[in-house]
PDB file of N, CA and C in Angstrom:
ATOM      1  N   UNK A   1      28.885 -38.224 -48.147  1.00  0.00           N
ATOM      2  CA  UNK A   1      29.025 -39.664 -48.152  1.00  0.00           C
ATOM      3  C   UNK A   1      28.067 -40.250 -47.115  1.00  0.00           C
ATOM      4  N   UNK A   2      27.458 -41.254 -47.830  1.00  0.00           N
ATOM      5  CA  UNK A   2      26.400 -41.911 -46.834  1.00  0.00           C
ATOM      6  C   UNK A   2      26.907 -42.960 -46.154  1.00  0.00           C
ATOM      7  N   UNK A   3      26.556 -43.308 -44.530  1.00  0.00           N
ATOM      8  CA  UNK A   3      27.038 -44.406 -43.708  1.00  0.00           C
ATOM      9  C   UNK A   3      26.906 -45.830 -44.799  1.00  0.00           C
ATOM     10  N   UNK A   4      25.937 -45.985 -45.661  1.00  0.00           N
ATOM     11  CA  UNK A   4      25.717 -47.253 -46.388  1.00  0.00           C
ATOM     12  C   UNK A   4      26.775 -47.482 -48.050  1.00  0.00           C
ATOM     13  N   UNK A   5      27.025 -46.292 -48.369  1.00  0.00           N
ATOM     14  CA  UNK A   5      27.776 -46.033 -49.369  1.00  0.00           C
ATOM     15  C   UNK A   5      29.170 -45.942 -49.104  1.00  0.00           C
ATOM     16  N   UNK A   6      29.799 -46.556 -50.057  1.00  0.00           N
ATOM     17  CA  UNK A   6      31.533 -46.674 -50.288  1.00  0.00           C
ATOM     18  C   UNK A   6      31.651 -45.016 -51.141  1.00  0.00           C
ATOM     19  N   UNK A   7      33.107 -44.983 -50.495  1.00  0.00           N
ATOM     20  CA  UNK A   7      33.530 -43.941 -50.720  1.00  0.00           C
ATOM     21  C   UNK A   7      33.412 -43.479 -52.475  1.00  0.00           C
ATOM     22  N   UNK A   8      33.653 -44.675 -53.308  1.00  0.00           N
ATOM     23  CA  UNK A   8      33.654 -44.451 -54.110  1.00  0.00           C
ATOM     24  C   UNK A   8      32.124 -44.710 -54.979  1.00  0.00           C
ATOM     25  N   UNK A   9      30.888 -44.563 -54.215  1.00  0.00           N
ATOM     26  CA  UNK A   9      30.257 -44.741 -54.956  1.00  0.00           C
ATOM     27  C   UNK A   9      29.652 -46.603 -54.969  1.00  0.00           C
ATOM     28  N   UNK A  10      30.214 -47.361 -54.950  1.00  0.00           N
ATOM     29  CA  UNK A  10      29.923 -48.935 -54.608  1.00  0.00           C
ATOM     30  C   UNK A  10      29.342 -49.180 -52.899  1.00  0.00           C
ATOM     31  N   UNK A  11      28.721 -50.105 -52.880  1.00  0.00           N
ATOM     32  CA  UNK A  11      28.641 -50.369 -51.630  1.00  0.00           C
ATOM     33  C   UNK A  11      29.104 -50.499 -50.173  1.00  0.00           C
ATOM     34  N   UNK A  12      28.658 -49.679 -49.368  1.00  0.00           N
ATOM     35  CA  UNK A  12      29.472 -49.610 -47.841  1.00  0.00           C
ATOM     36  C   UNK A  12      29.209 -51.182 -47.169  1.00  0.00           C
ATOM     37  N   UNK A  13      30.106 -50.980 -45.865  1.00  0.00           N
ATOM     38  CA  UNK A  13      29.992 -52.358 -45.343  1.00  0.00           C
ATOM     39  C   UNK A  13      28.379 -52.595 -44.552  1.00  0.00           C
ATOM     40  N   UNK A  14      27.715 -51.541 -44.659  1.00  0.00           N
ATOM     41  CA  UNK A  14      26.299 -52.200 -44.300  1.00  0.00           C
ATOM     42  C   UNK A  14      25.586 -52.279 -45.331  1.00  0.00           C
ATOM     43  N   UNK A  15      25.583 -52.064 -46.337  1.00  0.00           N
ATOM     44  CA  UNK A  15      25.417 -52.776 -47.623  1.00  0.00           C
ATOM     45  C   UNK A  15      25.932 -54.222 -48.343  1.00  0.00           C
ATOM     46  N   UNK A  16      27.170 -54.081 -47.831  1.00  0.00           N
ATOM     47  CA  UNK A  16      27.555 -55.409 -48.150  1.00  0.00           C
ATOM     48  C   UNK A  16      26.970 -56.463 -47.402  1.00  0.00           C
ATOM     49  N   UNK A  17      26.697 -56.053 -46.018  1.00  0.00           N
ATOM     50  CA  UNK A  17      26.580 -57.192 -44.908  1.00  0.00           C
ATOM     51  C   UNK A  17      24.204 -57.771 -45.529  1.00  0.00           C
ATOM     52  N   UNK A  18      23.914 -56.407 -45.879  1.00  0.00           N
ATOM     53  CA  UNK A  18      22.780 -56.812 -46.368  1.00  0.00           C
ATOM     54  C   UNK A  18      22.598 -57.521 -47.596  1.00  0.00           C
ATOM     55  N   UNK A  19      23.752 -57.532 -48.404  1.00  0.00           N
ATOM     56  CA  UNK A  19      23.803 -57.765 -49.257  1.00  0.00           C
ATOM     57  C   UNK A  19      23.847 -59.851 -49.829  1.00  0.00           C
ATOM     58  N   UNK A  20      24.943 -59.450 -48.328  1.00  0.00           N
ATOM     59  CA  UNK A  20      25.411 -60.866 -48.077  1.00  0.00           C
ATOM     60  C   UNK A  20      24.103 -61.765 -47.669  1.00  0.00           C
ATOM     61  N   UNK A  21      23.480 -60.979 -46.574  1.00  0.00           N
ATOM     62  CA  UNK A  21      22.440 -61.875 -45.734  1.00  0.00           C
ATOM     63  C   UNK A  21      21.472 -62.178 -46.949  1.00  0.00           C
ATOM     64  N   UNK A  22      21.104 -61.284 -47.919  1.00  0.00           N
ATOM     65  CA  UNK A  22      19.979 -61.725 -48.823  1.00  0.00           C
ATOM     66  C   UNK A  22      20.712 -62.833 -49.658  1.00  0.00           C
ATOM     67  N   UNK A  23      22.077 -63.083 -50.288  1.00  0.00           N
ATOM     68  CA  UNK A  23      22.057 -64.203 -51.286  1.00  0.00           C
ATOM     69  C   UNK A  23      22.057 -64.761 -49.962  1.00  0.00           C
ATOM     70  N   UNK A  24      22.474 -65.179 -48.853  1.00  0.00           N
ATOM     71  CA  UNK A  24      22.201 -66.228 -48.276  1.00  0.00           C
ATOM     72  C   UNK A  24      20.898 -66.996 -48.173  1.00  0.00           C
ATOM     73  N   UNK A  25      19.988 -65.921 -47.399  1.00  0.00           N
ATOM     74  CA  UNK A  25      18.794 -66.653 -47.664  1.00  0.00           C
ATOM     75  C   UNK A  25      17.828 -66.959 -49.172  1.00  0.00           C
ATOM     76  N   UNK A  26      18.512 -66.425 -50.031  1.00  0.00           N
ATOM     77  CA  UNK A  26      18.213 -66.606 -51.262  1.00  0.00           C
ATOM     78  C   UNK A  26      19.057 -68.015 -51.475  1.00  0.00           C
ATOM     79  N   UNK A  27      19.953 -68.528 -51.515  1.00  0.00           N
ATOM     80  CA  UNK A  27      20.499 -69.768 -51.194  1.00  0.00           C
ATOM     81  C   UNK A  27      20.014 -70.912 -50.859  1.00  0.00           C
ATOM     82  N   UNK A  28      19.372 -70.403 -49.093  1.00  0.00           N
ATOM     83  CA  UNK A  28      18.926 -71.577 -48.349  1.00  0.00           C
ATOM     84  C   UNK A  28      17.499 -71.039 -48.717  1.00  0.00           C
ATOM     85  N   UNK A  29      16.838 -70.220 -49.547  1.00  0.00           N
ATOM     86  CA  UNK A  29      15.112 -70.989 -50.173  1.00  0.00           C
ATOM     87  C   UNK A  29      15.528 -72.146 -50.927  1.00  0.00           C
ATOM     88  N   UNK A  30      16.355 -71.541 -52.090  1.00  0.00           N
ATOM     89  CA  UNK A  30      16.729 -72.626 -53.135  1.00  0.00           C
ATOM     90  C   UNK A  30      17.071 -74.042 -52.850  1.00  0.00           C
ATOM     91  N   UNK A  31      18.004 -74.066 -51.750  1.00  0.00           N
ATOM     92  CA  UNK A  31      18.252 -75.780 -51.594  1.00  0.00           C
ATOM     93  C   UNK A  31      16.576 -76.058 -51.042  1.00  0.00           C
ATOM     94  N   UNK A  32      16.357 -75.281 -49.741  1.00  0.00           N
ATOM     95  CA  UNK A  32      14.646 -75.737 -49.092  1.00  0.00           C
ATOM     96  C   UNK A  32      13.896 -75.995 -50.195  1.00  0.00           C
ATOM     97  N   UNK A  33      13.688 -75.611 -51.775  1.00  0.00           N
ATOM     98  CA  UNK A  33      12.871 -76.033 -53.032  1.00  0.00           C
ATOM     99  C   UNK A  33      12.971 -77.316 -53.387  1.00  0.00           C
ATOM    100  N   UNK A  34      14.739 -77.415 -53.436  1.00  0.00           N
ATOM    101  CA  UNK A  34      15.591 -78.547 -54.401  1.00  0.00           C
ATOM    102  C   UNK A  34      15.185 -79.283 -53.133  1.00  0.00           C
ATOM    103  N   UNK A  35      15.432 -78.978 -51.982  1.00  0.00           N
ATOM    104  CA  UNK A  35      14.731 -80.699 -50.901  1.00  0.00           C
ATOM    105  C   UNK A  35      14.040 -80.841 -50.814  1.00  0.00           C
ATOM    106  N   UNK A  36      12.509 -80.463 -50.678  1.00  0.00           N
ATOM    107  CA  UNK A  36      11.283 -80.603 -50.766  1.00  0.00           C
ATOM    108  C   UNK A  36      10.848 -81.033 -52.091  1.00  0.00           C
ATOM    109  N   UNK A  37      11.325 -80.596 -53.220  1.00  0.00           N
ATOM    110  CA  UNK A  37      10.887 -81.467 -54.615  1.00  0.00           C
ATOM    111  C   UNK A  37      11.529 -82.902 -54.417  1.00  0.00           C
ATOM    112  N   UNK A  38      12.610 -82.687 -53.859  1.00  0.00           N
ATOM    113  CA  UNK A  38      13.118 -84.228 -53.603  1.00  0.00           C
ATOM    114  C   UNK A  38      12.586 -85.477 -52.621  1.00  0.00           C
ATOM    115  N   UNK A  39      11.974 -84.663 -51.399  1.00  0.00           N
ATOM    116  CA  UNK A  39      11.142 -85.084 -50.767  1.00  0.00           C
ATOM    117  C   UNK A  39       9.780 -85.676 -51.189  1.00  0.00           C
ATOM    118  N   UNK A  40       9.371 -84.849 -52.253  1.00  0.00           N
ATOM    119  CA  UNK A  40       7.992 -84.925 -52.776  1.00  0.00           C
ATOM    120  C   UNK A  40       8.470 -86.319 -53.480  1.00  0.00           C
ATOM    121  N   UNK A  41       9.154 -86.262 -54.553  1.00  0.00           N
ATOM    122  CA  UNK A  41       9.465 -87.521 -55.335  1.00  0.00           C
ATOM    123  C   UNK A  41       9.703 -88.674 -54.712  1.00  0.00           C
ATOM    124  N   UNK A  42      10.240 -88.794 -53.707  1.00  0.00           N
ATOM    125  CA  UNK A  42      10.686 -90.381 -52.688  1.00  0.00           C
ATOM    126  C   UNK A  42       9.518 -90.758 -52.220  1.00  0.00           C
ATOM    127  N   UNK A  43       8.604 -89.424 -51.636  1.00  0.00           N
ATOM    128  CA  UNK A  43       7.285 -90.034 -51.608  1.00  0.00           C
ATOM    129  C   UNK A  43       6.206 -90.312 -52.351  1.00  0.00           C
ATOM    130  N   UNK A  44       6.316 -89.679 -53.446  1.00  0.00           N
ATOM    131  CA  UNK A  44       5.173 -90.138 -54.364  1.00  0.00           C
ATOM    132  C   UNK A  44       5.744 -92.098 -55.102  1.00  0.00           C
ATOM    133  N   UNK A  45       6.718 -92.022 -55.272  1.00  0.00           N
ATOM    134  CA  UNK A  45       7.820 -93.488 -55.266  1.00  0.00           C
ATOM    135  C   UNK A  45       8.073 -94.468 -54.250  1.00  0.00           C
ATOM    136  N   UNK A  46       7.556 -94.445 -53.476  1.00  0.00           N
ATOM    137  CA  UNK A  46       8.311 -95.308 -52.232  1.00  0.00           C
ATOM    138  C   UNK A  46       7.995 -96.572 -52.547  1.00  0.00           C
ATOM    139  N   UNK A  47       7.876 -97.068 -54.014  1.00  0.00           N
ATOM    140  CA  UNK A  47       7.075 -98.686 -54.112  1.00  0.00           C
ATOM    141  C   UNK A  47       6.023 -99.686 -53.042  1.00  0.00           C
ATOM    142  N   UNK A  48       5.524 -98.112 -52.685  1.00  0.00           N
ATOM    143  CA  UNK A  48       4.467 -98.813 -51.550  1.00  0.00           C
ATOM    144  C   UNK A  48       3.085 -98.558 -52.520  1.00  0.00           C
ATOM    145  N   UNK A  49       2.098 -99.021 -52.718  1.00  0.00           N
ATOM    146  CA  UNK A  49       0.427 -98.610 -53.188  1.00  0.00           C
ATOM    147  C   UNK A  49      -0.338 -98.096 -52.028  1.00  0.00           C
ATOM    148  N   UNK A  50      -0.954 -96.687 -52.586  1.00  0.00           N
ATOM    149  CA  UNK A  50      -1.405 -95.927 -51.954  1.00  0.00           C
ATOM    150  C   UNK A  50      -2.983 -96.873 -51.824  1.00  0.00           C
ATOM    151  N   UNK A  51      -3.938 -96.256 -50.767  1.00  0.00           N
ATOM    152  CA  UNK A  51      -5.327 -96.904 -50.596  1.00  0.00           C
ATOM    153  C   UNK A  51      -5.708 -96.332 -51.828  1.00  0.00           C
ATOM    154  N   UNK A  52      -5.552 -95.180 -52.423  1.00  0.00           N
ATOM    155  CA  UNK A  52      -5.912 -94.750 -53.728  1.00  0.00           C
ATOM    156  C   UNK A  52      -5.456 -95.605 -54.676  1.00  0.00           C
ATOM    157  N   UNK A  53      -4.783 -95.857 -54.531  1.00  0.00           N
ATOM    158  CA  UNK A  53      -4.017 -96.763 -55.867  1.00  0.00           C
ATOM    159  C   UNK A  53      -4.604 -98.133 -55.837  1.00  0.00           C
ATOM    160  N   UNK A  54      -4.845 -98.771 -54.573  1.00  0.00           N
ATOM    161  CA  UNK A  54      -5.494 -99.739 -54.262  1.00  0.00           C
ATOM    162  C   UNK A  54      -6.702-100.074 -54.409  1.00  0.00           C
ATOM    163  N   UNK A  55      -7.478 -99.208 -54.405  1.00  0.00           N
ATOM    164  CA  UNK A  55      -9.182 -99.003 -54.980  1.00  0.00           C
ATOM    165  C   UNK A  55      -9.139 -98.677 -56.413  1.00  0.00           C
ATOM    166  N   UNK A  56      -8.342 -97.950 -56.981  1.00  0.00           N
ATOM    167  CA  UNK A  56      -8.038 -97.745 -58.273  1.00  0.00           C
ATOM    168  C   UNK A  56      -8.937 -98.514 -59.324  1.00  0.00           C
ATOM    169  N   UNK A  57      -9.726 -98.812 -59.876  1.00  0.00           N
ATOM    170  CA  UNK A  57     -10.270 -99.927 -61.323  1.00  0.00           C
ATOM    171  C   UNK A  57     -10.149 -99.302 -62.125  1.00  0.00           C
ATOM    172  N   UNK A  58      -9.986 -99.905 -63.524  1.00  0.00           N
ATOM    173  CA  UNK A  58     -10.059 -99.155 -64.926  1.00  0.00           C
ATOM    174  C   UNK A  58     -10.750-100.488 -65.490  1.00  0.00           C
ATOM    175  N   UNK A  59     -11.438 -99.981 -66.326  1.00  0.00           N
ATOM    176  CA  UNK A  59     -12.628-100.990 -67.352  1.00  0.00           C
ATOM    177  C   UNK A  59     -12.010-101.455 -67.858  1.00  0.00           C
ATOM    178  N   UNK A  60     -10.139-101.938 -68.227  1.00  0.00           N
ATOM    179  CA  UNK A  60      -9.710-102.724 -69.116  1.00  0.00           C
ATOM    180  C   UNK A  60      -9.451-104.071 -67.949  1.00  0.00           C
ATOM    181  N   UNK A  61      -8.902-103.467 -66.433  1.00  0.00           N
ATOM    182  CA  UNK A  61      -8.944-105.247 -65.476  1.00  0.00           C
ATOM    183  C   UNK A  61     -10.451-105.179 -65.509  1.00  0.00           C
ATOM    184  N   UNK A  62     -11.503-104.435 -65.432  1.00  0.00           N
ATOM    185  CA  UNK A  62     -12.443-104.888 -65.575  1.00  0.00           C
ATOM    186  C   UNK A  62     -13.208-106.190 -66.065  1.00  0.00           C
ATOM    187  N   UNK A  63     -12.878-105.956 -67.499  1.00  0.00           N
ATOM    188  CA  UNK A  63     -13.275-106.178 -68.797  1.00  0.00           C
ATOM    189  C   UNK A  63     -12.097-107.624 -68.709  1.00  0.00           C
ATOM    190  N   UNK A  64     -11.224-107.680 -68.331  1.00  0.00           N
ATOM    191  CA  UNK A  64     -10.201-108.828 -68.379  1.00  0.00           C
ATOM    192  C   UNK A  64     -10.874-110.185 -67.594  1.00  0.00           C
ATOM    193  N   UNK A  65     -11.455-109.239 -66.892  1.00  0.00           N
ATOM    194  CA  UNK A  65     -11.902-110.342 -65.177  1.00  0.00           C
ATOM    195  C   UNK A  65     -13.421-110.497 -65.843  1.00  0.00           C
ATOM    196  N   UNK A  66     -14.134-110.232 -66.679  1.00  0.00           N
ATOM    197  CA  UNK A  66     -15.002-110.676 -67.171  1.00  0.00           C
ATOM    198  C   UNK A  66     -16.580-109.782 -66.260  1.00  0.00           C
ATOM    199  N   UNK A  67     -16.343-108.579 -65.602  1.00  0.00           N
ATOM    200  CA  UNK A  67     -16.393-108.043 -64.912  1.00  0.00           C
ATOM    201  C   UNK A  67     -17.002-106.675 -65.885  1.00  0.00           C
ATOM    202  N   UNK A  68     -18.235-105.918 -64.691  1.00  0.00           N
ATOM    203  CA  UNK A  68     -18.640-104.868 -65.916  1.00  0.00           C
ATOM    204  C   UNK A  68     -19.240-104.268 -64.540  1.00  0.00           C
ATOM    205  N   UNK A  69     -19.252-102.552 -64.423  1.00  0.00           N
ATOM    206  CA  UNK A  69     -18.962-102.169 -63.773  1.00  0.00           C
ATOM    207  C   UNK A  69     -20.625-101.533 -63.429  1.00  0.00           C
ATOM    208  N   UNK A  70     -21.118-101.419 -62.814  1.00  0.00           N
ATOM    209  CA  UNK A  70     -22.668-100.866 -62.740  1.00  0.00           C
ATOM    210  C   UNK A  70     -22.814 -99.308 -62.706  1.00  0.00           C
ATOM    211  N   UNK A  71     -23.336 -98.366 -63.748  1.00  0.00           N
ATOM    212  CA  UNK A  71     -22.720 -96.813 -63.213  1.00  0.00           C
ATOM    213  C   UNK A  71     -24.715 -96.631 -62.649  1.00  0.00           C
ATOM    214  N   UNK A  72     -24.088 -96.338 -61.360  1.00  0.00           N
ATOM    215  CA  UNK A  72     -26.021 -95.824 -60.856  1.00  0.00           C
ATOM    216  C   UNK A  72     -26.825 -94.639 -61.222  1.00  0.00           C
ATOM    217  N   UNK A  73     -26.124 -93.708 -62.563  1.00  0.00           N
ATOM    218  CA  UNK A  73     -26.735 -92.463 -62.939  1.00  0.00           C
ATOM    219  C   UNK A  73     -27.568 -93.442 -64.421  1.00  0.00           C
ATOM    220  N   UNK A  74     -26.863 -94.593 -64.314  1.00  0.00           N
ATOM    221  CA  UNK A  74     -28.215 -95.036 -66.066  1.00  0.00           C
ATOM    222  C   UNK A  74     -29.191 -95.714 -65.226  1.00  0.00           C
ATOM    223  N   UNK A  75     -30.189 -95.466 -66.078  1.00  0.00           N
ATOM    224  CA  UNK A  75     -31.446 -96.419 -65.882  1.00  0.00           C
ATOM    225  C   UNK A  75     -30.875 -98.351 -65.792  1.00  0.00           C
ATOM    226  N   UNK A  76     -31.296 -99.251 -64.784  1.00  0.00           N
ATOM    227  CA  UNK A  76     -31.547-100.641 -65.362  1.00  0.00           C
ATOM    228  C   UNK A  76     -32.146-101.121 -65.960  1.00  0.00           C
ATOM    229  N   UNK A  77     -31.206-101.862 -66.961  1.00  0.00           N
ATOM    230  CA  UNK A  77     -31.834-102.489 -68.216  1.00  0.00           C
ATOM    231  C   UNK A  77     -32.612-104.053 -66.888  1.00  0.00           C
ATOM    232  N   UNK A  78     -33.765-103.996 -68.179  1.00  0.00           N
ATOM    233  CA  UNK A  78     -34.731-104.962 -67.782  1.00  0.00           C
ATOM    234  C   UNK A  78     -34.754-105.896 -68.668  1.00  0.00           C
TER     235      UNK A  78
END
């Protein structure tokens, strides 16, 4: 009979106690995932506009505002 093994074959109490410590920290990764994805989301949401979001244009407010956008890789038309 091994110090880690139950008499019968199942796990001894230093097996159990390792046993225990791993779902634990298997536990506390899982919530640390579930809060940090949660974290991530409040901040990507915080109804604030990022400077990215703020510089942001798309050719349709462009095009609304009467507005046309200059790309410097074409030649100018003359």
């Amino acid at each position: 009979m091994s110090a880690t093994r139950g008499w019968r074959g199942g796990p001894g109490p230093e097996e159990r106690r390792e046993l225990a410590r791993e779902d634990e920290r298997s536990a506390r990764d899982e919530v640390r995932a579930f809060a940090d994805a949660e974290v991530d989301a409040v901040e990507e949401d915080d109804g604030e506009e990022s400077v990215e979001e703020m510089l942001e244009l798309d050719q349709t407010e462009l095009e609304e505002l009467g507005l046309t956008l200059d790309d410097p890789h074409q030649p100018d038309a003359e």
